[in-house]
ModelCIF file with pLDDT and N, C-alpha, C, O atoms, coordinates in Angstrom:
data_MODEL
#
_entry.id   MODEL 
#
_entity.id                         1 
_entity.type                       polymer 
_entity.pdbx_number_of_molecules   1 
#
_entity_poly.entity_id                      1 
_entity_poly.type                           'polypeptide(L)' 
_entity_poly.nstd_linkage                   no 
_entity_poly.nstd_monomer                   no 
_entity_poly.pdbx_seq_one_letter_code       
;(UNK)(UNK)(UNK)(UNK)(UNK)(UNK)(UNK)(UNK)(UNK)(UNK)(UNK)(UNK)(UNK)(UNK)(UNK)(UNK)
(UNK)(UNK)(UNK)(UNK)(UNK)(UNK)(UNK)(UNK)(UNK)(UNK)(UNK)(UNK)(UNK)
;
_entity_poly.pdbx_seq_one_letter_code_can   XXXXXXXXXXXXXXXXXXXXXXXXXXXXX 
_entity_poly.pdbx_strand_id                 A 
#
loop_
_entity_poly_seq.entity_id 
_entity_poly_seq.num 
_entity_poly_seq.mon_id 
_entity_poly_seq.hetero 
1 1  UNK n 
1 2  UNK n 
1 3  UNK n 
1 4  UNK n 
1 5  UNK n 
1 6  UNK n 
1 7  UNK n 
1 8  UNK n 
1 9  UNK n 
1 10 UNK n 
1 11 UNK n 
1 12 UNK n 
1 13 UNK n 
1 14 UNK n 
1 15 UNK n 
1 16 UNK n 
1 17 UNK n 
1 18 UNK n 
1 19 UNK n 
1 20 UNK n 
1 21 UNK n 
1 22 UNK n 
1 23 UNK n 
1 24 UNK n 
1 25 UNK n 
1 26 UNK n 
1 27 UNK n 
1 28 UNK n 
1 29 UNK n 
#
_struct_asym.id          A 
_struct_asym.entity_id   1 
#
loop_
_ma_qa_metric.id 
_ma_qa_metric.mode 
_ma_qa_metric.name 
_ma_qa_metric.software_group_id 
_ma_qa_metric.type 
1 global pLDDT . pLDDT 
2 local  pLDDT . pLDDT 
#
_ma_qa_metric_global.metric_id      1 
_ma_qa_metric_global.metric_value   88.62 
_ma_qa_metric_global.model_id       1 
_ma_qa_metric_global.ordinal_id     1 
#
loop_
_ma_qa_metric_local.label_asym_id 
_ma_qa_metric_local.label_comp_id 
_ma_qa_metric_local.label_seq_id 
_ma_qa_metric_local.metric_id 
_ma_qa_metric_local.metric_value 
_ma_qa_metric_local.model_id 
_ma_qa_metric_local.ordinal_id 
A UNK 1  2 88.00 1 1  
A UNK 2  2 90.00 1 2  
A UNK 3  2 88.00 1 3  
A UNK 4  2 86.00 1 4  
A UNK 5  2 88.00 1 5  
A UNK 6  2 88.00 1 6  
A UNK 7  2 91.00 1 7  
A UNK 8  2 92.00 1 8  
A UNK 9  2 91.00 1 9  
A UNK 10 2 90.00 1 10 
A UNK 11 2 89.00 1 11 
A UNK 12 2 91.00 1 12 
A UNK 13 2 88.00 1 13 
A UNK 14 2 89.00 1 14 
A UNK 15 2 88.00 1 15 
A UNK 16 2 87.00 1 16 
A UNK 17 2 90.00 1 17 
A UNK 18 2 91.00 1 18 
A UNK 19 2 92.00 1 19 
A UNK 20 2 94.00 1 20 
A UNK 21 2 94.00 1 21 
A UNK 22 2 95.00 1 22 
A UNK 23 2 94.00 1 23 
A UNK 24 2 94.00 1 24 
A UNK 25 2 93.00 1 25 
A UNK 26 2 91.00 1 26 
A UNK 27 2 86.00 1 27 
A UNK 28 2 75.00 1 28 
A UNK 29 2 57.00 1 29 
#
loop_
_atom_site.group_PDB 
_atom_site.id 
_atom_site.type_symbol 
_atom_site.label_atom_id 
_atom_site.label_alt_id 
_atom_site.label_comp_id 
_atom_site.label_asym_id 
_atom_site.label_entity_id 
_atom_site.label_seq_id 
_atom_site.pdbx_PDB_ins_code 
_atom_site.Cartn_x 
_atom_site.Cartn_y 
_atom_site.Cartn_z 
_atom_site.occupancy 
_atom_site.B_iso_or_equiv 
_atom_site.pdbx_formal_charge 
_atom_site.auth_seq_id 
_atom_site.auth_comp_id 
_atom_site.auth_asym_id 
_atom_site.auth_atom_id 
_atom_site.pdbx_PDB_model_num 
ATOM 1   N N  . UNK A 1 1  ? 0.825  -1.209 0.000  1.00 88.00 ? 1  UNK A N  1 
ATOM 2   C CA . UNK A 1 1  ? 0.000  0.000  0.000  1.00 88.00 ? 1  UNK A CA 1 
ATOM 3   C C  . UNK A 1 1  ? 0.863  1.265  0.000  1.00 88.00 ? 1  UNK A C  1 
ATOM 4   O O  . UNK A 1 1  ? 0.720  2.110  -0.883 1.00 88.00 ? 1  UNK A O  1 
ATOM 5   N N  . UNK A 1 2  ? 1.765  1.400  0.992  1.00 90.00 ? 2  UNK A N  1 
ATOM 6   C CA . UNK A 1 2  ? 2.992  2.463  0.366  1.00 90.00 ? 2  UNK A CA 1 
ATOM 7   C C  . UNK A 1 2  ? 3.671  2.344  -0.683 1.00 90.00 ? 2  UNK A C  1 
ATOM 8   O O  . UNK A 1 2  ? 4.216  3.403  -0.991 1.00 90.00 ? 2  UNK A O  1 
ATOM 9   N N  . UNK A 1 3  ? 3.887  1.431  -1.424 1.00 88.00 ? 3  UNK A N  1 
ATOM 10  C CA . UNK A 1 3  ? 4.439  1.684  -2.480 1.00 88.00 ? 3  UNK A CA 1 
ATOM 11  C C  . UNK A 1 3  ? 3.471  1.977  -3.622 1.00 88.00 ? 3  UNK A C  1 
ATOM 12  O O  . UNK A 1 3  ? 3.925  2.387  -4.690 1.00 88.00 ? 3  UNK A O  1 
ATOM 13  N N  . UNK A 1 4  ? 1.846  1.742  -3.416 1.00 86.00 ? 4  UNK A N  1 
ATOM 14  C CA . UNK A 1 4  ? 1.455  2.349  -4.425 1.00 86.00 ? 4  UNK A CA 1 
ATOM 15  C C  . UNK A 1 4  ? 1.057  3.768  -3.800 1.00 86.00 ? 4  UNK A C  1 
ATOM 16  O O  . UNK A 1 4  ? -0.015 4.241  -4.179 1.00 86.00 ? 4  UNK A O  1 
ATOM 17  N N  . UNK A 1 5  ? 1.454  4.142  -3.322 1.00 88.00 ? 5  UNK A N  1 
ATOM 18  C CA . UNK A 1 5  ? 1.677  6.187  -2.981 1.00 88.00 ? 5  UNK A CA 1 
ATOM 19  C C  . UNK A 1 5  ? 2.981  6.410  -3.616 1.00 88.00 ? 5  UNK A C  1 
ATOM 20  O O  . UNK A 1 5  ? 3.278  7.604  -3.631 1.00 88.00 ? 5  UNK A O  1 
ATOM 21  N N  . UNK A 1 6  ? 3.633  5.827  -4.012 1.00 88.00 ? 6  UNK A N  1 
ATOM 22  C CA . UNK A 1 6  ? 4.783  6.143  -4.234 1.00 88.00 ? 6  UNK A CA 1 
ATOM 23  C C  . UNK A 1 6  ? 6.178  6.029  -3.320 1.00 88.00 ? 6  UNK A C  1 
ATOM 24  O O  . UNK A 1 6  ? 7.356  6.167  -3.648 1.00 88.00 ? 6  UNK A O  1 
ATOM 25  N N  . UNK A 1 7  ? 5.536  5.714  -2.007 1.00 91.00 ? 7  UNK A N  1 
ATOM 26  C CA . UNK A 1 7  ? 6.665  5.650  -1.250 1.00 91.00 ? 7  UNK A CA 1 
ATOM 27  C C  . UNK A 1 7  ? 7.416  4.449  -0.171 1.00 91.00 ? 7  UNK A C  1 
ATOM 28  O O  . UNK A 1 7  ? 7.187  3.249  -0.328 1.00 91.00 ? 7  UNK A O  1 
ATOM 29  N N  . UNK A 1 8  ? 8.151  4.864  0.710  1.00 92.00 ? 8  UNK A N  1 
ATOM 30  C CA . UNK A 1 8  ? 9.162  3.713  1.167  1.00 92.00 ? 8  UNK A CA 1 
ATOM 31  C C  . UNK A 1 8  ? 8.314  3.443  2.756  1.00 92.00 ? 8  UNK A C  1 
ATOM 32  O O  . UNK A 1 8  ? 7.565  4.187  3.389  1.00 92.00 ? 8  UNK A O  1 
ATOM 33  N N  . UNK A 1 9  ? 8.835  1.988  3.048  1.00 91.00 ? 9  UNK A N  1 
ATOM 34  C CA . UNK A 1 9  ? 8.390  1.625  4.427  1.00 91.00 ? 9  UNK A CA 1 
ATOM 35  C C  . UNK A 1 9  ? 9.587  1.184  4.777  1.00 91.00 ? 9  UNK A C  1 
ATOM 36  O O  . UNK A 1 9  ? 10.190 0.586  3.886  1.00 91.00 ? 9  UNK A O  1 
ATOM 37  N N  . UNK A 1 10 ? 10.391 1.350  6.324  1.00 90.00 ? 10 UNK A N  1 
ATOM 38  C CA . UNK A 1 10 ? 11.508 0.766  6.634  1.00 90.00 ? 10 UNK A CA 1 
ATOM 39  C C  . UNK A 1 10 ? 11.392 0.712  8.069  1.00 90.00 ? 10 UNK A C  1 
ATOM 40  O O  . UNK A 1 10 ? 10.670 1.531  8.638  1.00 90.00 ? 10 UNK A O  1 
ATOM 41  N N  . UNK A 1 11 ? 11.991 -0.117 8.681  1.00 89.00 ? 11 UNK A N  1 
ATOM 42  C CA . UNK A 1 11 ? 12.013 -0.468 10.048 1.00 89.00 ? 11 UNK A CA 1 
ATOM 43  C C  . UNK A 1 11 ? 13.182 -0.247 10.555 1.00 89.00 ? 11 UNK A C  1 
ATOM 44  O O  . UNK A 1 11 ? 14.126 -0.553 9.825  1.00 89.00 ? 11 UNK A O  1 
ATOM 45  N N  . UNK A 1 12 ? 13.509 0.341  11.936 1.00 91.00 ? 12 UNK A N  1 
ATOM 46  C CA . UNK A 1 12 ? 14.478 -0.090 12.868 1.00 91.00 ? 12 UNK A CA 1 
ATOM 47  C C  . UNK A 1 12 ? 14.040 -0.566 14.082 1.00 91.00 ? 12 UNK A C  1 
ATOM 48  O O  . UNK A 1 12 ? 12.905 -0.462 14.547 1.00 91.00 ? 12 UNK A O  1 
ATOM 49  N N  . UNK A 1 13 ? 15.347 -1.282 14.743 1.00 88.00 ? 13 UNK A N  1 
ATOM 50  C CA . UNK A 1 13 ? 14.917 -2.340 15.645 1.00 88.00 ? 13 UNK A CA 1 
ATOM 51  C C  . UNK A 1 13 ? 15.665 -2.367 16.623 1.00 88.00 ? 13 UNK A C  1 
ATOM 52  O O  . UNK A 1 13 ? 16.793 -2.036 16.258 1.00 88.00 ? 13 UNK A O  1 
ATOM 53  N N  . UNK A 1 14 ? 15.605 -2.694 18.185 1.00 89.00 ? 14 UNK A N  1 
ATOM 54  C CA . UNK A 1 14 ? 16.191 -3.419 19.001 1.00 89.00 ? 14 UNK A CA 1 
ATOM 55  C C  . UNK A 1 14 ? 15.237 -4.020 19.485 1.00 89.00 ? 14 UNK A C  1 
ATOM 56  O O  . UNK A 1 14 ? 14.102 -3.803 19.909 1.00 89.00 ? 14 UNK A O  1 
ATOM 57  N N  . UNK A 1 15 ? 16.354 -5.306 19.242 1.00 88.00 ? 15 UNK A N  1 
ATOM 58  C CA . UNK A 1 15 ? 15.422 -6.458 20.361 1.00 88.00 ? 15 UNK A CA 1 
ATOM 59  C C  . UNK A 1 15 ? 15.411 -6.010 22.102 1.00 88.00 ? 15 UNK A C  1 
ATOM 60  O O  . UNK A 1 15 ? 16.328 -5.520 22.762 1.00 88.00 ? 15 UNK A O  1 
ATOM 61  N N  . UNK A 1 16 ? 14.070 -6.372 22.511 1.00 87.00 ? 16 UNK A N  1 
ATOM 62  C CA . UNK A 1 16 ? 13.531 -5.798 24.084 1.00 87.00 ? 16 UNK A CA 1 
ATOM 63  C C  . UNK A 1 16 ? 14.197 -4.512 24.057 1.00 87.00 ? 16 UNK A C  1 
ATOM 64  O O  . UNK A 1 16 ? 15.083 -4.491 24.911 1.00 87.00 ? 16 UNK A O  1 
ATOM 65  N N  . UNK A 1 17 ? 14.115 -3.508 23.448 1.00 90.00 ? 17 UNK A N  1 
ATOM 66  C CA . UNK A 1 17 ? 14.138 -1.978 23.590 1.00 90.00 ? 17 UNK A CA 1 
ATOM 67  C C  . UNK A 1 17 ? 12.708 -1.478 22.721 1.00 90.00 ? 17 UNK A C  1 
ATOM 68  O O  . UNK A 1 17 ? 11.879 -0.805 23.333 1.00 90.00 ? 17 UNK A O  1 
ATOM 69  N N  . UNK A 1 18 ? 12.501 -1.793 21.463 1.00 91.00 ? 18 UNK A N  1 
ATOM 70  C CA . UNK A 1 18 ? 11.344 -1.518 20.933 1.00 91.00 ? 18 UNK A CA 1 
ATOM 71  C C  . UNK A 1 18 ? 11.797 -1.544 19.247 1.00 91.00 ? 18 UNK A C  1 
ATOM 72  O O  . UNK A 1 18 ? 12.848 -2.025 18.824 1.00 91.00 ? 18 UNK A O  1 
ATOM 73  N N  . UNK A 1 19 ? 10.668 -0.868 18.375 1.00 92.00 ? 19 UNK A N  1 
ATOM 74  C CA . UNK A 1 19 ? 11.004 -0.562 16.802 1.00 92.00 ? 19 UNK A CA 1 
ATOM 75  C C  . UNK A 1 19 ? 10.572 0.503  16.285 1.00 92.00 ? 19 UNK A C  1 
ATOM 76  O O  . UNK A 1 19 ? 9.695  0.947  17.026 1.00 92.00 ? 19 UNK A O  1 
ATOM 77  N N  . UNK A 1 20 ? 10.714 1.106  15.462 1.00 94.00 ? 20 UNK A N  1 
ATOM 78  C CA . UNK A 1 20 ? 10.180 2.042  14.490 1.00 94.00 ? 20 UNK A CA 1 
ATOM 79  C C  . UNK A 1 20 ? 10.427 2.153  13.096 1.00 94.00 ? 20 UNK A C  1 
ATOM 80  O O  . UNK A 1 20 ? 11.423 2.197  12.373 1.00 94.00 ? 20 UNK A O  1 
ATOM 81  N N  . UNK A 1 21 ? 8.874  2.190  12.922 1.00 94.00 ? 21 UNK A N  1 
ATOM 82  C CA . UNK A 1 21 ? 8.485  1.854  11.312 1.00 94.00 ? 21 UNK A CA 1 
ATOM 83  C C  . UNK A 1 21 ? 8.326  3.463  10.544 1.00 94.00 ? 21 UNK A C  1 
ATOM 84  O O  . UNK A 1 21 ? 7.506  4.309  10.902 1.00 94.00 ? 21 UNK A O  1 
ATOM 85  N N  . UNK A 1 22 ? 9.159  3.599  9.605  1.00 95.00 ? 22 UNK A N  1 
ATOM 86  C CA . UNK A 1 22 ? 8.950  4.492  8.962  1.00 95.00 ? 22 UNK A CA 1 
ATOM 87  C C  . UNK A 1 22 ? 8.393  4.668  8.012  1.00 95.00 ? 22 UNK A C  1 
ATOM 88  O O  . UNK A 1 22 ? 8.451  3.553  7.495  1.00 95.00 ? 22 UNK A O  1 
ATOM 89  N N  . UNK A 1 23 ? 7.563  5.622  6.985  1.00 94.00 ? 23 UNK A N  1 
ATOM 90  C CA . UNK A 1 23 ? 7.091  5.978  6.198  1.00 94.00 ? 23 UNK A CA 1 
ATOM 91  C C  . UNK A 1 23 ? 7.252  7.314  5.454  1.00 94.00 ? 23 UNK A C  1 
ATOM 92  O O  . UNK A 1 23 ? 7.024  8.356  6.068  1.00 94.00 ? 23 UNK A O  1 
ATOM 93  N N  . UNK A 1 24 ? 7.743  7.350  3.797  1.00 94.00 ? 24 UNK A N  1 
ATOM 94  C CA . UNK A 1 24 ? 8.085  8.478  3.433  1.00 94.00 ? 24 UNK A CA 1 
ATOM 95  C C  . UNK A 1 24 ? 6.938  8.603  1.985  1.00 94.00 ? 24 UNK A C  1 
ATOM 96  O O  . UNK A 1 24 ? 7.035  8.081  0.874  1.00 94.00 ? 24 UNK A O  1 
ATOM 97  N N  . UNK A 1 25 ? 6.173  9.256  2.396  1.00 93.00 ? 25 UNK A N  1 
ATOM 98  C CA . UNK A 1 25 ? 4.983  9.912  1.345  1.00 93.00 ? 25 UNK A CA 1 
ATOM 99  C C  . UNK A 1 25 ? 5.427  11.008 0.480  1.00 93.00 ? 25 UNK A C  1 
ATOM 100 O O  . UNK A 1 25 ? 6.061  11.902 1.041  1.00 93.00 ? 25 UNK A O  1 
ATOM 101 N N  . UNK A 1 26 ? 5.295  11.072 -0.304 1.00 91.00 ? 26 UNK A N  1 
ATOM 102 C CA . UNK A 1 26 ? 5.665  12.223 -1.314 1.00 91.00 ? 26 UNK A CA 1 
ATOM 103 C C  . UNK A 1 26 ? 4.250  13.109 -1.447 1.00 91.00 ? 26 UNK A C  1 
ATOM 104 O O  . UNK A 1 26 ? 3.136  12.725 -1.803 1.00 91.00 ? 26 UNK A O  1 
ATOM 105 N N  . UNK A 1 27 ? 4.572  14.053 -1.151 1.00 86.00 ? 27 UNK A N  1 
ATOM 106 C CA . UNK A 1 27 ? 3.270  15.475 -1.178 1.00 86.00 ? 27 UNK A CA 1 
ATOM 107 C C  . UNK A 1 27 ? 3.275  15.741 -2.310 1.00 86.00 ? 27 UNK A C  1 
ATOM 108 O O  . UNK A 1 27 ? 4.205  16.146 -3.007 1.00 86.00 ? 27 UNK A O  1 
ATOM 109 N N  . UNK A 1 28 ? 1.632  15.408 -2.710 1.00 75.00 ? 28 UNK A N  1 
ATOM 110 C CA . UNK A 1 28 ? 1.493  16.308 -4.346 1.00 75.00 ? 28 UNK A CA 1 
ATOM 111 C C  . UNK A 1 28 ? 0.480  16.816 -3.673 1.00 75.00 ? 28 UNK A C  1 
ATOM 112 O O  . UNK A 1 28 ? -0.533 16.168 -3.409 1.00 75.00 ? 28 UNK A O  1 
ATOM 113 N N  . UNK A 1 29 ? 0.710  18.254 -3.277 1.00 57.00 ? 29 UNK A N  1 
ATOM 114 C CA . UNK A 1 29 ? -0.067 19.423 -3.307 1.00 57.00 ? 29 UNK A CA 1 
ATOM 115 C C  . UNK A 1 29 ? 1.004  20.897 -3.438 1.00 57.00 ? 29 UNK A C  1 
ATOM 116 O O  . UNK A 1 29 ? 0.504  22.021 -3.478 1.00 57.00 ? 29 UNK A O  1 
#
């Protein structure tokens, strides 16, 4: 589903510290 916006999904990680999922949308306005 992000890649049909055009854009990227990526994760970082530590194990038992937590993660974060990123998302980069490209603005067409």
């Amino acid at each position: 589903f992000v890649q049909l916006h055009g854009g990227t999904l990526s994760v970082q990680s530590t194990v038992n510290e937590g993660s974060t999922f990123t998302i980069r949308l490209p603005i067409r306005t």
